[in-house]
Structures are given as C-alpha cells and as structure tokens.
PDB file of N, CA and C in Angstrom:
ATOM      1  N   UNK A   1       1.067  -7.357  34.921  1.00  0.00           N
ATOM      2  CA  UNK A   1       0.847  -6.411  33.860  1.00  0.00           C
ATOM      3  C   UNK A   1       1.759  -6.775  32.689  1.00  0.00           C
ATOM      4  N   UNK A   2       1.143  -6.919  31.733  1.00  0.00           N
ATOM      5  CA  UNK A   2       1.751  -7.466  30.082  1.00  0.00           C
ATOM      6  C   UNK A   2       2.733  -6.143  29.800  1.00  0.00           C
ATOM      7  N   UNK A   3       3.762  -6.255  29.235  1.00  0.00           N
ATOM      8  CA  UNK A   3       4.589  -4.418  28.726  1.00  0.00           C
ATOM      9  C   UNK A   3       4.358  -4.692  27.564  1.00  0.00           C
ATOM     10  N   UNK A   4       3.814  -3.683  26.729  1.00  0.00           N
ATOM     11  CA  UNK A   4       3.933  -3.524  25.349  1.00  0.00           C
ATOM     12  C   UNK A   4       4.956  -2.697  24.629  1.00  0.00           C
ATOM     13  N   UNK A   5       5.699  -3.283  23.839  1.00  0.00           N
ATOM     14  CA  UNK A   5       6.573  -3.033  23.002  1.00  0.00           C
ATOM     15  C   UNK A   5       6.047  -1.765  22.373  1.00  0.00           C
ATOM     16  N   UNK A   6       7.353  -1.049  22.344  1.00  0.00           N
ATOM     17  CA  UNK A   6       6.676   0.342  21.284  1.00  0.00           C
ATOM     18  C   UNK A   6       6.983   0.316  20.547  1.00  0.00           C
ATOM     19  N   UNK A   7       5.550   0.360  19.061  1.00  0.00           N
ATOM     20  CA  UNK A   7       6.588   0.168  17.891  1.00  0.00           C
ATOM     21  C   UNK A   7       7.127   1.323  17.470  1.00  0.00           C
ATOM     22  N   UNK A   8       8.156   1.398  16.757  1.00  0.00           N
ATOM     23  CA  UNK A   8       9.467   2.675  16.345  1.00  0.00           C
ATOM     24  C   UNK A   8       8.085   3.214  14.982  1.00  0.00           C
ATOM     25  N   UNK A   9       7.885   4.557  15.207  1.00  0.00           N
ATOM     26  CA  UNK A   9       7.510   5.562  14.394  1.00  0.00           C
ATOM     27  C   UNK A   9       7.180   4.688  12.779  1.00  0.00           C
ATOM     28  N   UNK A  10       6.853   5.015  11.849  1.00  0.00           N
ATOM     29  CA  UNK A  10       6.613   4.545  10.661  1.00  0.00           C
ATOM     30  C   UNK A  10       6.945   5.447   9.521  1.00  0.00           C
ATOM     31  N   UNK A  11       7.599   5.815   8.464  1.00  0.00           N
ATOM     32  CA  UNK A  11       7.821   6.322   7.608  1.00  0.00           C
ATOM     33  C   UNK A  11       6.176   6.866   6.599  1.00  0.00           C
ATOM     34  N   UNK A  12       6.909   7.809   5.940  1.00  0.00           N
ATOM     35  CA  UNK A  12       4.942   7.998   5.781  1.00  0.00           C
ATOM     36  C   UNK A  12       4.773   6.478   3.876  1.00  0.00           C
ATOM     37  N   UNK A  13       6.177   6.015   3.607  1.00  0.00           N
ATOM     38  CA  UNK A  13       5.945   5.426   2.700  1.00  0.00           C
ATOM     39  C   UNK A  13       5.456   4.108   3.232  1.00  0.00           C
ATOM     40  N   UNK A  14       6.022   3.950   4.659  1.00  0.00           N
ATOM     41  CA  UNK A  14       5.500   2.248   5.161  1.00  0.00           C
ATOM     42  C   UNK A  14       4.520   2.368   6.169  1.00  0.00           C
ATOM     43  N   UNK A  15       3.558   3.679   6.154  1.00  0.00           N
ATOM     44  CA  UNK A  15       2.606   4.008   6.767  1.00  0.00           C
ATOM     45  C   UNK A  15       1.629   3.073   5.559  1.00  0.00           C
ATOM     46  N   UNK A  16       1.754   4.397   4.693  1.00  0.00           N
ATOM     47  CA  UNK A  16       0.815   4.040   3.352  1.00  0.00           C
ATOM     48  C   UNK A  16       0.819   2.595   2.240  1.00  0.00           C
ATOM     49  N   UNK A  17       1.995   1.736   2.836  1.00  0.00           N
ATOM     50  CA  UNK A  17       1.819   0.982   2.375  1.00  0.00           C
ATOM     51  C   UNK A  17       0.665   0.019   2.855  1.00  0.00           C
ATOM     52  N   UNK A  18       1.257   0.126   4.356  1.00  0.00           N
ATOM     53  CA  UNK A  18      -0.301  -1.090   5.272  1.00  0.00           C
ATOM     54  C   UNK A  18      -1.471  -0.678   5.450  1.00  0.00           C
ATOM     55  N   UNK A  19      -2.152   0.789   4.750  1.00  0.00           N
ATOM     56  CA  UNK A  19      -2.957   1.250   4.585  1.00  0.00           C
ATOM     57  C   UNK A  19      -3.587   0.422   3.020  1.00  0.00           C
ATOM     58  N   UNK A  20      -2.588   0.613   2.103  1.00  0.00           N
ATOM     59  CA  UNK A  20      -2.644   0.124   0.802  1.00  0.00           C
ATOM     60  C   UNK A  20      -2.786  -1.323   0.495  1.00  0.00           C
ATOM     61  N   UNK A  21      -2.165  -1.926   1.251  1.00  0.00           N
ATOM     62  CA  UNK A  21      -2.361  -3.577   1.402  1.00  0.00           C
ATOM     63  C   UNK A  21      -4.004  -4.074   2.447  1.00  0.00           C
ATOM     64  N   UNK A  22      -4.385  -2.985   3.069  1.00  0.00           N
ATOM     65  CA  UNK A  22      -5.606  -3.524   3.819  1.00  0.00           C
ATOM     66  C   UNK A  22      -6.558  -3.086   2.873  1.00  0.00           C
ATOM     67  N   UNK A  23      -6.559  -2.287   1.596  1.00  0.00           N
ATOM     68  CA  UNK A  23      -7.761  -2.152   0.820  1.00  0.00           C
ATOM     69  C   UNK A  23      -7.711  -3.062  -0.086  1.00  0.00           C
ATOM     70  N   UNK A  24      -6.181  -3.629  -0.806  1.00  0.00           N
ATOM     71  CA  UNK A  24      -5.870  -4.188  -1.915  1.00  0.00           C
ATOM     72  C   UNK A  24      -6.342  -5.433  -1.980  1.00  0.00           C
ATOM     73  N   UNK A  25      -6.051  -5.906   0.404  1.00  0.00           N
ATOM     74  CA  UNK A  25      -6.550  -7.177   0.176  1.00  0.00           C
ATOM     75  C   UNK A  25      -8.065  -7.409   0.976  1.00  0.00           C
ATOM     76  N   UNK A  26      -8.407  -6.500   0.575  1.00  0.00           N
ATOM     77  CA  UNK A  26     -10.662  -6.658   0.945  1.00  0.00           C
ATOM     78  C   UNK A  26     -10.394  -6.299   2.594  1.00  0.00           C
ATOM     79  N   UNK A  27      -9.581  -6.336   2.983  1.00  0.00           N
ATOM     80  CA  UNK A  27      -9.785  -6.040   5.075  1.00  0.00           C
ATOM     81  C   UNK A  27     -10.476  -4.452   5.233  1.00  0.00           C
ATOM     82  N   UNK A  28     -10.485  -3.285   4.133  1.00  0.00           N
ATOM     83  CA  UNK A  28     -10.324  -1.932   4.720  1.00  0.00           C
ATOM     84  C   UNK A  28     -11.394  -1.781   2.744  1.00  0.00           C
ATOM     85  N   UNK A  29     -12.340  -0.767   3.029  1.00  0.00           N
ATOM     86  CA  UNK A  29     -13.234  -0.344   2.071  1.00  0.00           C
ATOM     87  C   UNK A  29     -12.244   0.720   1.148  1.00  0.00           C
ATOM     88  N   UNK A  30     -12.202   0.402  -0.210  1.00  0.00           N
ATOM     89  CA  UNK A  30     -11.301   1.645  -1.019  1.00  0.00           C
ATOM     90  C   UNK A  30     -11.797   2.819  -0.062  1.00  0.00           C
ATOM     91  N   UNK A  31     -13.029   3.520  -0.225  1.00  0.00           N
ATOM     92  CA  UNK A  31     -13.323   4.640   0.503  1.00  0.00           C
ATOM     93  C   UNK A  31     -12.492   5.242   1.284  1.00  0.00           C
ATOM     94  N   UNK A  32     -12.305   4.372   2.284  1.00  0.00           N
ATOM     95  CA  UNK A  32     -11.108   4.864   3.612  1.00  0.00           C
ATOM     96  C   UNK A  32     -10.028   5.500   3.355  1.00  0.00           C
ATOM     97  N   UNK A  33      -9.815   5.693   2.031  1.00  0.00           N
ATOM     98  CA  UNK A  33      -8.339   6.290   1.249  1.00  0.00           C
ATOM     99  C   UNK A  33      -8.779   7.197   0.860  1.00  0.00           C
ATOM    100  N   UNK A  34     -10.364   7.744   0.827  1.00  0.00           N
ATOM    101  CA  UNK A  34     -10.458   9.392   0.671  1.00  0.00           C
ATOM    102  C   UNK A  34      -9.828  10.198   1.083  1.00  0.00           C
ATOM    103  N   UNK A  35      -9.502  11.087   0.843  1.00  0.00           N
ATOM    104  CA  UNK A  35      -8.644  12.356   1.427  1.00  0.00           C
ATOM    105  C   UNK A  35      -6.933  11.858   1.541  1.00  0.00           C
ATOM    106  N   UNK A  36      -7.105  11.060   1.138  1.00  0.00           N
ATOM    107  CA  UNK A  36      -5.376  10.303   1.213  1.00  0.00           C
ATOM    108  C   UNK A  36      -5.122   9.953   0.197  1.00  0.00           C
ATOM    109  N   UNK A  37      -5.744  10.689  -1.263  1.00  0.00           N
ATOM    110  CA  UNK A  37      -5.564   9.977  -2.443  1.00  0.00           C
ATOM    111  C   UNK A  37      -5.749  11.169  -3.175  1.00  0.00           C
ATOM    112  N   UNK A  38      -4.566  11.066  -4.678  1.00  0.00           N
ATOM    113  CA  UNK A  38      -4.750  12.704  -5.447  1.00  0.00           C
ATOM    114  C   UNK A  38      -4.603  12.428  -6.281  1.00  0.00           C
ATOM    115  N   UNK A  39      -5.169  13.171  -7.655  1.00  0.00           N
ATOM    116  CA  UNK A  39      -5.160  12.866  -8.814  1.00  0.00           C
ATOM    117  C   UNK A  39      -5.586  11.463  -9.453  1.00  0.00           C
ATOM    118  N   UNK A  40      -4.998  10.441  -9.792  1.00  0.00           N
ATOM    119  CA  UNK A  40      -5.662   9.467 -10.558  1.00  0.00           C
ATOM    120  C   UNK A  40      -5.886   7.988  -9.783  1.00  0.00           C
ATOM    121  N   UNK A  41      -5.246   8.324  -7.928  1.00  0.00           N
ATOM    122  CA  UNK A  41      -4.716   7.234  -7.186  1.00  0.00           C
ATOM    123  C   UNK A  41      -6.188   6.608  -6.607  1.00  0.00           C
ATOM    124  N   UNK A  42      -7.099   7.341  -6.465  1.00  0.00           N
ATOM    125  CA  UNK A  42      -8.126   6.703  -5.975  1.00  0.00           C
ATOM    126  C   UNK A  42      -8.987   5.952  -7.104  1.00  0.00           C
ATOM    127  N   UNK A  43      -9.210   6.229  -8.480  1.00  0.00           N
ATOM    128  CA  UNK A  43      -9.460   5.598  -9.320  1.00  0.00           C
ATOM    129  C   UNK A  43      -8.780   3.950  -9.648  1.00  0.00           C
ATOM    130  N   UNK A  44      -7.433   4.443  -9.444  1.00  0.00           N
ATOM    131  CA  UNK A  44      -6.583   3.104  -9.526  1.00  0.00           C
ATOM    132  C   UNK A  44      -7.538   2.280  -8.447  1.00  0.00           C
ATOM    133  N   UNK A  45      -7.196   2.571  -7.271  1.00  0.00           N
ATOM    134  CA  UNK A  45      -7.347   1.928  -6.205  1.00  0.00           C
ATOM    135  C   UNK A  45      -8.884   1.217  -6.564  1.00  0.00           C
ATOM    136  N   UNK A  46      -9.905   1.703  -7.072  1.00  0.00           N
ATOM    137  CA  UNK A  46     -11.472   1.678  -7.426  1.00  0.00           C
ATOM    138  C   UNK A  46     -11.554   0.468  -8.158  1.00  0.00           C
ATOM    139  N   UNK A  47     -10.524   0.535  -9.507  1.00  0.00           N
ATOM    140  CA  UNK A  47     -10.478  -0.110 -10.895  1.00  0.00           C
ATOM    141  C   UNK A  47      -9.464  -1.945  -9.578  1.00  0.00           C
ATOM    142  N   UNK A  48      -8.979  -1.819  -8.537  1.00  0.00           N
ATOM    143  CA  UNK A  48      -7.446  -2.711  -8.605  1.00  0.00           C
ATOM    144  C   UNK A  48      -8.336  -3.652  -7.542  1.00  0.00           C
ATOM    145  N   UNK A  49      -9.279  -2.812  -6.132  1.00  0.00           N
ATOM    146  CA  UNK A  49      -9.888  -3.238  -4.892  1.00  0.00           C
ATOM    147  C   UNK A  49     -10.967  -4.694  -5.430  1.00  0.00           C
ATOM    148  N   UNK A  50     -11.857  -4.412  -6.680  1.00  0.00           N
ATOM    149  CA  UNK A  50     -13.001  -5.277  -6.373  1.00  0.00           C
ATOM    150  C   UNK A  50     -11.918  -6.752  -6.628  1.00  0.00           C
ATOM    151  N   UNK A  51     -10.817  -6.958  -7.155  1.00  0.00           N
ATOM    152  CA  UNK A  51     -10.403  -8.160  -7.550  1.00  0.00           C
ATOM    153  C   UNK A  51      -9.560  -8.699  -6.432  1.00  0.00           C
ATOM    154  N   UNK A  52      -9.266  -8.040  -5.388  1.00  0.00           N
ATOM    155  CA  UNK A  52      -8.530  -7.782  -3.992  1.00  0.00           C
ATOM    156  C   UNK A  52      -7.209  -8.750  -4.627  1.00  0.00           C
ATOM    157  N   UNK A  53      -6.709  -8.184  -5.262  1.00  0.00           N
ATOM    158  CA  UNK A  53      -4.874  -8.708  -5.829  1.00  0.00           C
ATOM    159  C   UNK A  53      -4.042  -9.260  -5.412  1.00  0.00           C
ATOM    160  N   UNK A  54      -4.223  -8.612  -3.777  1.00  0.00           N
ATOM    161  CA  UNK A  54      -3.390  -8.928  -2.738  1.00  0.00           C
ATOM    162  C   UNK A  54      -4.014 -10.368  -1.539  1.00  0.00           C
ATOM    163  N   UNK A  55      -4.881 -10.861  -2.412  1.00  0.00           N
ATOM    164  CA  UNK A  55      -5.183 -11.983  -0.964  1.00  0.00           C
ATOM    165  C   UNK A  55      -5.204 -13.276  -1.641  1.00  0.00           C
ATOM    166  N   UNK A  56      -4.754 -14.001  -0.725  1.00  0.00           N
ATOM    167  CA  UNK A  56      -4.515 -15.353  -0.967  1.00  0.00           C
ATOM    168  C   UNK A  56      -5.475 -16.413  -0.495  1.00  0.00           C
ATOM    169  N   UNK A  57      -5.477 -17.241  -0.805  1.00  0.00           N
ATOM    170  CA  UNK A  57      -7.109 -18.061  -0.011  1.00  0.00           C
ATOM    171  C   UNK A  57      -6.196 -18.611   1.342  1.00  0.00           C
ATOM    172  N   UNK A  58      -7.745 -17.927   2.468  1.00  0.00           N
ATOM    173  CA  UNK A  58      -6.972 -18.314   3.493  1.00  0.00           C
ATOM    174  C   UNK A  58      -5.787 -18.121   4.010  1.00  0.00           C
ATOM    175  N   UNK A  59      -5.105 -16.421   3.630  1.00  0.00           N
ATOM    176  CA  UNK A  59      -3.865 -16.343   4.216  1.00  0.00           C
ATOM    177  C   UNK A  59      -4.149 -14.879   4.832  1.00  0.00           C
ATOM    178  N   UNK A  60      -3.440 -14.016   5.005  1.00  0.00           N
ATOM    179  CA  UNK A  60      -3.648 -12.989   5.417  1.00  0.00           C
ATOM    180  C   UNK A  60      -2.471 -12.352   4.698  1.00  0.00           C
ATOM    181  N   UNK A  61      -2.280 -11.190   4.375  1.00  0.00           N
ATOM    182  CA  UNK A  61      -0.916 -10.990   3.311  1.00  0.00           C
ATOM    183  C   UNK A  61      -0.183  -9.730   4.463  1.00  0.00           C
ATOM    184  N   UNK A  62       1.242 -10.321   3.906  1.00  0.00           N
ATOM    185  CA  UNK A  62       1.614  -9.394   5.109  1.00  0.00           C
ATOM    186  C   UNK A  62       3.215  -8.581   4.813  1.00  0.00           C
ATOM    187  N   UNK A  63       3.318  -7.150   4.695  1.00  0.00           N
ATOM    188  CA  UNK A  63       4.540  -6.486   4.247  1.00  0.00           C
ATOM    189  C   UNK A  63       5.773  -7.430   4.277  1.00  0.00           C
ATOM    190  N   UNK A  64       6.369  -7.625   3.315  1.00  0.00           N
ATOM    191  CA  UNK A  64       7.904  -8.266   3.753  1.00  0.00           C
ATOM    192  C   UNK A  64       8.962  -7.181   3.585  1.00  0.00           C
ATOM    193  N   UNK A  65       8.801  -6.105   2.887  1.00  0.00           N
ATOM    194  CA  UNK A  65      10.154  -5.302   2.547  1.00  0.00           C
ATOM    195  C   UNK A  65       9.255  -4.126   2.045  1.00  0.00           C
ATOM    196  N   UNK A  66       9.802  -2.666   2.732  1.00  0.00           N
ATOM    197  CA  UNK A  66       9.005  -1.830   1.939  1.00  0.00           C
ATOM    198  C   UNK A  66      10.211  -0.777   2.008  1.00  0.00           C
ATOM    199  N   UNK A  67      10.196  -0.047   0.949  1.00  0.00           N
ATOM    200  CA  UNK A  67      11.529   1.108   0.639  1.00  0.00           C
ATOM    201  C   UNK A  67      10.661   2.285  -0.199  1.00  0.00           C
ATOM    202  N   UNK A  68      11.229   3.154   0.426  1.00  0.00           N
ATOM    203  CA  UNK A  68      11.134   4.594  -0.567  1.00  0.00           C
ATOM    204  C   UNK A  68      12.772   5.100  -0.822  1.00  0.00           C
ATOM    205  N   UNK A  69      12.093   6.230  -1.652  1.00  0.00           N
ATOM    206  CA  UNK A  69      13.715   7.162  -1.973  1.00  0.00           C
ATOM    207  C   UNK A  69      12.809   8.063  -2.598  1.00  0.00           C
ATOM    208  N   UNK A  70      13.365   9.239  -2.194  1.00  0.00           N
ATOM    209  CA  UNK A  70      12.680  10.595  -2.674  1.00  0.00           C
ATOM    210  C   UNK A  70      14.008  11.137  -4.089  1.00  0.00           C
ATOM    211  N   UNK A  71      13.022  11.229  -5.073  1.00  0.00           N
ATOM    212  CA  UNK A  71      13.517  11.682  -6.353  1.00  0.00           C
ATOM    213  C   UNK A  71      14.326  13.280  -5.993  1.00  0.00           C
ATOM    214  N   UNK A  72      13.006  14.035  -5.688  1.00  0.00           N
ATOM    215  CA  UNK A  72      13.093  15.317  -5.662  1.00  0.00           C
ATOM    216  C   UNK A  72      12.085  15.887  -4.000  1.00  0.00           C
ATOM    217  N   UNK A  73      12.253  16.554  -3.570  1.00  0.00           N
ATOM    218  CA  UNK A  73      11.463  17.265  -2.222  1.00  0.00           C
ATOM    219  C   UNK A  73      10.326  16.671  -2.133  1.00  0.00           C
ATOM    220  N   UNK A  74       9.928  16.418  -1.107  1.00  0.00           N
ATOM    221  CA  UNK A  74       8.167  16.445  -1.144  1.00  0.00           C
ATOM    222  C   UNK A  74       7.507  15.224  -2.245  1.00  0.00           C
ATOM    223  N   UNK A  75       8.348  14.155  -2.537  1.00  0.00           N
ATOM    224  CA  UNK A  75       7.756  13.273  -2.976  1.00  0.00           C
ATOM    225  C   UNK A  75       8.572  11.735  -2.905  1.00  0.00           C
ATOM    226  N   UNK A  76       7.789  11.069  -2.431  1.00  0.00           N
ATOM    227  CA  UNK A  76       8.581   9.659  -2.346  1.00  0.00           C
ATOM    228  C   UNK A  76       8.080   8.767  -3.901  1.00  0.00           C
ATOM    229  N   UNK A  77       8.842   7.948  -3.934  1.00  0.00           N
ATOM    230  CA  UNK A  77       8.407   6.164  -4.661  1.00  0.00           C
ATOM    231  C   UNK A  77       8.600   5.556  -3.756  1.00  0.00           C
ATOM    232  N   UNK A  78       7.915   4.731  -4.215  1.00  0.00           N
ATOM    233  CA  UNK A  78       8.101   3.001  -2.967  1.00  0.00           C
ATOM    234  C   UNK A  78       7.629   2.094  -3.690  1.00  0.00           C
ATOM    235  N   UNK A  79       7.923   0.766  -2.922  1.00  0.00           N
ATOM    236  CA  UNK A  79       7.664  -0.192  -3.347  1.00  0.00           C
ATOM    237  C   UNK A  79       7.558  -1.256  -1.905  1.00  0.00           C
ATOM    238  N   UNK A  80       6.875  -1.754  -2.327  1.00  0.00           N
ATOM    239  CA  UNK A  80       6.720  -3.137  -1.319  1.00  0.00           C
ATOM    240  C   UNK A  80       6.773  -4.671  -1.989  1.00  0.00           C
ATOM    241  N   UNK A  81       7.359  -5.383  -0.940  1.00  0.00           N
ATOM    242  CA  UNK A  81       6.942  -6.796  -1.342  1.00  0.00           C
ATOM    243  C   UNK A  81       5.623  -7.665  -0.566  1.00  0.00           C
ATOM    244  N   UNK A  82       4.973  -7.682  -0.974  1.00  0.00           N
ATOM    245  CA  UNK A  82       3.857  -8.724  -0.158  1.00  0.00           C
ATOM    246  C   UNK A  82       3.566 -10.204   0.039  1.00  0.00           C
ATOM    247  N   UNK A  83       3.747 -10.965   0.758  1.00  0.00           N
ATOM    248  CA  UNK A  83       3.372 -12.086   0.795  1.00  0.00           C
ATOM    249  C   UNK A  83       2.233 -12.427   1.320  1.00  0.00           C
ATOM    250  N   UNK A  84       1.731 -13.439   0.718  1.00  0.00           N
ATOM    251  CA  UNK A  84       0.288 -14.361   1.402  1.00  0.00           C
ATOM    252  C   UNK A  84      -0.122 -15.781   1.210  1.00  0.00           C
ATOM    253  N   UNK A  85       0.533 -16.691   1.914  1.00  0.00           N
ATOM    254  CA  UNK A  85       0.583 -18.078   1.785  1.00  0.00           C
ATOM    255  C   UNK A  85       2.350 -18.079   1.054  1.00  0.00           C
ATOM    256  N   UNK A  86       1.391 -18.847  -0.178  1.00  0.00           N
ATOM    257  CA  UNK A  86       3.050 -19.156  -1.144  1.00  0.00           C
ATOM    258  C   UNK A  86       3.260 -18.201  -2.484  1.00  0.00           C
ATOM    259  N   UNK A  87       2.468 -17.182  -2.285  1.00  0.00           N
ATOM    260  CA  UNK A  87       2.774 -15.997  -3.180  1.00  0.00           C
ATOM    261  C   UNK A  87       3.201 -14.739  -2.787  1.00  0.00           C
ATOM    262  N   UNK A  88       4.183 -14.601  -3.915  1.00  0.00           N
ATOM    263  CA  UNK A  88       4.700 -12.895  -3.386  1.00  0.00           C
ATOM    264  C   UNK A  88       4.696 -12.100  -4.360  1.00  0.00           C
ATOM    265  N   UNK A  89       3.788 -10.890  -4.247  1.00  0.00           N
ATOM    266  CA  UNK A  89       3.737 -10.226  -5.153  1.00  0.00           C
ATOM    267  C   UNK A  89       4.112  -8.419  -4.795  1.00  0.00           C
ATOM    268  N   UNK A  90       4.582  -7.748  -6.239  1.00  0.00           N
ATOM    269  CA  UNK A  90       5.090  -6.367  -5.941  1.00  0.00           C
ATOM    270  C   UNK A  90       4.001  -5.363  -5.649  1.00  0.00           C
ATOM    271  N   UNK A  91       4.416  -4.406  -5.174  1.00  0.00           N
ATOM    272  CA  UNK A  91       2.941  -3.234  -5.268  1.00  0.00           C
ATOM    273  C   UNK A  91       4.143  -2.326  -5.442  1.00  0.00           C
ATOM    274  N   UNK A  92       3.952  -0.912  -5.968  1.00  0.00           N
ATOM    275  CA  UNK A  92       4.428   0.191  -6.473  1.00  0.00           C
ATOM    276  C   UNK A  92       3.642   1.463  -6.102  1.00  0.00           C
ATOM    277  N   UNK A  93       3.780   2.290  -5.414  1.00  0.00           N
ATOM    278  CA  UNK A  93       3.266   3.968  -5.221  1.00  0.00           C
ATOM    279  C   UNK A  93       4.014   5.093  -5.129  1.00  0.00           C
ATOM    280  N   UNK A  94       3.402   5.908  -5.231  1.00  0.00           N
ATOM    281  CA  UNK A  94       4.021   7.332  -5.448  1.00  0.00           C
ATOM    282  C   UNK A  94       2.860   8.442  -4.090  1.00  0.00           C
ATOM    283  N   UNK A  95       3.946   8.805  -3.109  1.00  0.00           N
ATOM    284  CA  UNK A  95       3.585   9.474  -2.459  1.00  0.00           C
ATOM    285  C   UNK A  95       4.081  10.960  -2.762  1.00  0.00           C
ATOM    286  N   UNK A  96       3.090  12.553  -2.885  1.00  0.00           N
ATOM    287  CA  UNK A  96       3.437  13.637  -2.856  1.00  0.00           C
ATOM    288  C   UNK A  96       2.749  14.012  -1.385  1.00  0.00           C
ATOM    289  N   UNK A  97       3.872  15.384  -1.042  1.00  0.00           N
ATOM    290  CA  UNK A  97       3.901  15.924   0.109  1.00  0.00           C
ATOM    291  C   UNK A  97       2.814  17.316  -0.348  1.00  0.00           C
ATOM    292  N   UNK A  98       1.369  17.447   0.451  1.00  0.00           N
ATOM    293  CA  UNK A  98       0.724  18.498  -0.002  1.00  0.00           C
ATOM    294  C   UNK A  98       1.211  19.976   0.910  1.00  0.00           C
ATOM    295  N   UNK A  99       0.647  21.154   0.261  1.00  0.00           N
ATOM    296  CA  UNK A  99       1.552  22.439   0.998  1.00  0.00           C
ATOM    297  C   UNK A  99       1.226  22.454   2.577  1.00  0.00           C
ATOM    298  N   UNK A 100       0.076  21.624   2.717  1.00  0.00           N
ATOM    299  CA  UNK A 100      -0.587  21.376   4.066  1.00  0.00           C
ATOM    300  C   UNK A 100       0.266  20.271   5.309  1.00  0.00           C
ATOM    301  N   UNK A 101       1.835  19.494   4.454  1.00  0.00           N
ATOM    302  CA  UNK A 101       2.561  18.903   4.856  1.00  0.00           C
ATOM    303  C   UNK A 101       1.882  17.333   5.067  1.00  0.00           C
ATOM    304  N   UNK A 102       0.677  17.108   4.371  1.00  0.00           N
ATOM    305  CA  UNK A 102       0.677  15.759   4.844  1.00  0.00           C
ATOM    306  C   UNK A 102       0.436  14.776   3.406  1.00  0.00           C
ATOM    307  N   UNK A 103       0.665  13.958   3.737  1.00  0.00           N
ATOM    308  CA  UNK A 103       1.453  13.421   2.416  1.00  0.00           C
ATOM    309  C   UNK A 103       0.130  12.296   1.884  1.00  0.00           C
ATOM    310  N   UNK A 104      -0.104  12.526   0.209  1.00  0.00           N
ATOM    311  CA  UNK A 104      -1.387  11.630  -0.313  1.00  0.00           C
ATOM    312  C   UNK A 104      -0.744  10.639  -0.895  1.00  0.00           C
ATOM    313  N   UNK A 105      -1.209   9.851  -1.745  1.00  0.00           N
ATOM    314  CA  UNK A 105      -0.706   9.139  -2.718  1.00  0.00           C
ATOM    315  C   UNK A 105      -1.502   9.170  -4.007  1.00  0.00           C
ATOM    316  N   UNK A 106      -0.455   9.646  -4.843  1.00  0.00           N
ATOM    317  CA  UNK A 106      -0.986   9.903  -6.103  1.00  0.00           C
ATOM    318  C   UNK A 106      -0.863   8.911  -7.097  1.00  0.00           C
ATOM    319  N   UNK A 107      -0.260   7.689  -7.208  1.00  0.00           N
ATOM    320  CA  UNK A 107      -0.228   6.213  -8.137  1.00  0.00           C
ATOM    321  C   UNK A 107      -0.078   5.199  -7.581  1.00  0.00           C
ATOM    322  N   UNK A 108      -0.895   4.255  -7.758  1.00  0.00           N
ATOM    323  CA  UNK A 108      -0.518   2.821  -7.150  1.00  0.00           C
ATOM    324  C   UNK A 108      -0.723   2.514  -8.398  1.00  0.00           C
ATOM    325  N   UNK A 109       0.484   0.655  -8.153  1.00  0.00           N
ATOM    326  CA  UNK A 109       0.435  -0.406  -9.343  1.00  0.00           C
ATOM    327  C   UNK A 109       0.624  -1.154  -8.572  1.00  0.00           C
ATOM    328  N   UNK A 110       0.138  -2.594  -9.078  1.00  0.00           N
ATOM    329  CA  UNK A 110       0.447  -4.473  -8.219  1.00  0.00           C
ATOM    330  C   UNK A 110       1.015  -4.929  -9.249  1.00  0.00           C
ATOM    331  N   UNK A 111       1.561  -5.701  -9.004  1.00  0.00           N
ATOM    332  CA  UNK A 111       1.977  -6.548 -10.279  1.00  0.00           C
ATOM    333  C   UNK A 111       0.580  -7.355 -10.766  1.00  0.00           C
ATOM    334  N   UNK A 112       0.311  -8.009 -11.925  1.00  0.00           N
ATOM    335  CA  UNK A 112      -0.666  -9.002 -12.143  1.00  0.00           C
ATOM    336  C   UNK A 112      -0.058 -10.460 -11.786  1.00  0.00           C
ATOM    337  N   UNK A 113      -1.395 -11.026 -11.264  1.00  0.00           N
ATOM    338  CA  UNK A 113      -1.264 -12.312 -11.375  1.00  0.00           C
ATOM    339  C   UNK A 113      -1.151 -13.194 -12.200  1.00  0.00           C
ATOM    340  N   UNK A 114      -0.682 -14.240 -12.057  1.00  0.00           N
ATOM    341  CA  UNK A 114       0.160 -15.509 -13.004  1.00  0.00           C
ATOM    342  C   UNK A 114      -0.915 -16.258 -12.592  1.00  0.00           C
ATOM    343  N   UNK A 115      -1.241 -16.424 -14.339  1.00  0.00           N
ATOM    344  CA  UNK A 115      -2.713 -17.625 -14.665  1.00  0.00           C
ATOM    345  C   UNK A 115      -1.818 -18.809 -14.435  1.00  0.00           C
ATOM    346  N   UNK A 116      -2.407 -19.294 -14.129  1.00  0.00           N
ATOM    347  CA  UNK A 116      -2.013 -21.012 -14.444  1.00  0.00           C
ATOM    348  C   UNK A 116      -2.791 -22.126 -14.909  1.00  0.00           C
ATOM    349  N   UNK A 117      -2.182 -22.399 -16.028  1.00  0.00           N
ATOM    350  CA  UNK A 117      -2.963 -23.435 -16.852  1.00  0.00           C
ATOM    351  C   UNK A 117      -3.710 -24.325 -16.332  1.00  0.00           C
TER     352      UNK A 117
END
C-alpha cells in the first residue's frame, strides 16, 4: 500500500491562486470561477483567459511563491510568481471575505508579456 502524504491545509489566497493559474493557463474554463468572482473580477478574467498569459509552449506553469497580507479584515492582496519553461511571470489579486464567510475574488492582474523583436 502506497502512503499518501497529506498536503498541509491551503490559505484561501494560495487556494485561489491555483484556481487562477488553471484558467489563466487554458487547463480550467473562465466559467468555473462563477460564484467565486465579484464585482469586476470575472470580466478581467473573460477580457485576460482567451490569450491564456500564463502558458508556455509545451510547459505546464506552476506556482513558485505565493503571499498575501490582509490590509484591513476580511480582505487579502496577493501575489504570485509563476513559472513555465524559461518564463516567469507576476499575477496580482484581491480577495474579499463575503458576510457568508467565504471568500471571492474581486481583481486580478498578470503582468504583460515581453514582445521580442
């Protein structure tokens, strides 16, 4: 019998990040972020998904560092770093805590990509 490792609990900012990185990079349909998205975050997500930001040819992109810090109650920032192949790029969100206690995300940003001549 194989033992599986348990992984340690997830923060709800590095929950939503690998939620956020599987739409960003084409694995997971924007849709799936219904009800997990408030105010202008699912639009972002609409306007950011068809160009999938986050994928690299042939890599799979994968969290390297993700941090929050809560400003004020009931709301985080975060940020992540992503890698995929030989690129690393930022993503940025804003999680609020609803009175229902479960937490949406109300802004995402990626950094843009670097054209190259």
């Amino acid at each position: 019998m194989i033992s599986q490792r348990r992984r340690p609990s997830l923060q709800p900012h590095e929950r939503f990040a690998e939620q956020l990185l599987a739409v960003l990079s084409g694995l997971r349909p924007v849709h799936s972020m219904l009800g997990q998205t408030i105010g202008e975050a699912y639009d972002q997500l609409v306007h950011l998904a068809p160009t999938t930001p986050l994928r690299a040819r042939n890599t799979t992109p994968v969290i390297r560092t993700c941090r929050g810090f809560h400003p004020c109650p009931g709301v985080v920032e975060a940020w992540a770093v992503i890698a995929a192949g030989n690129q690393v790029r930022a993503m940025a969100f804003r999680l609020e805590q609803s009175p229902d206690l479960r937490w949406r995300c109300a802004a995402v940003e990626v950094t843009p990509r670097r054209h190259q001549n």
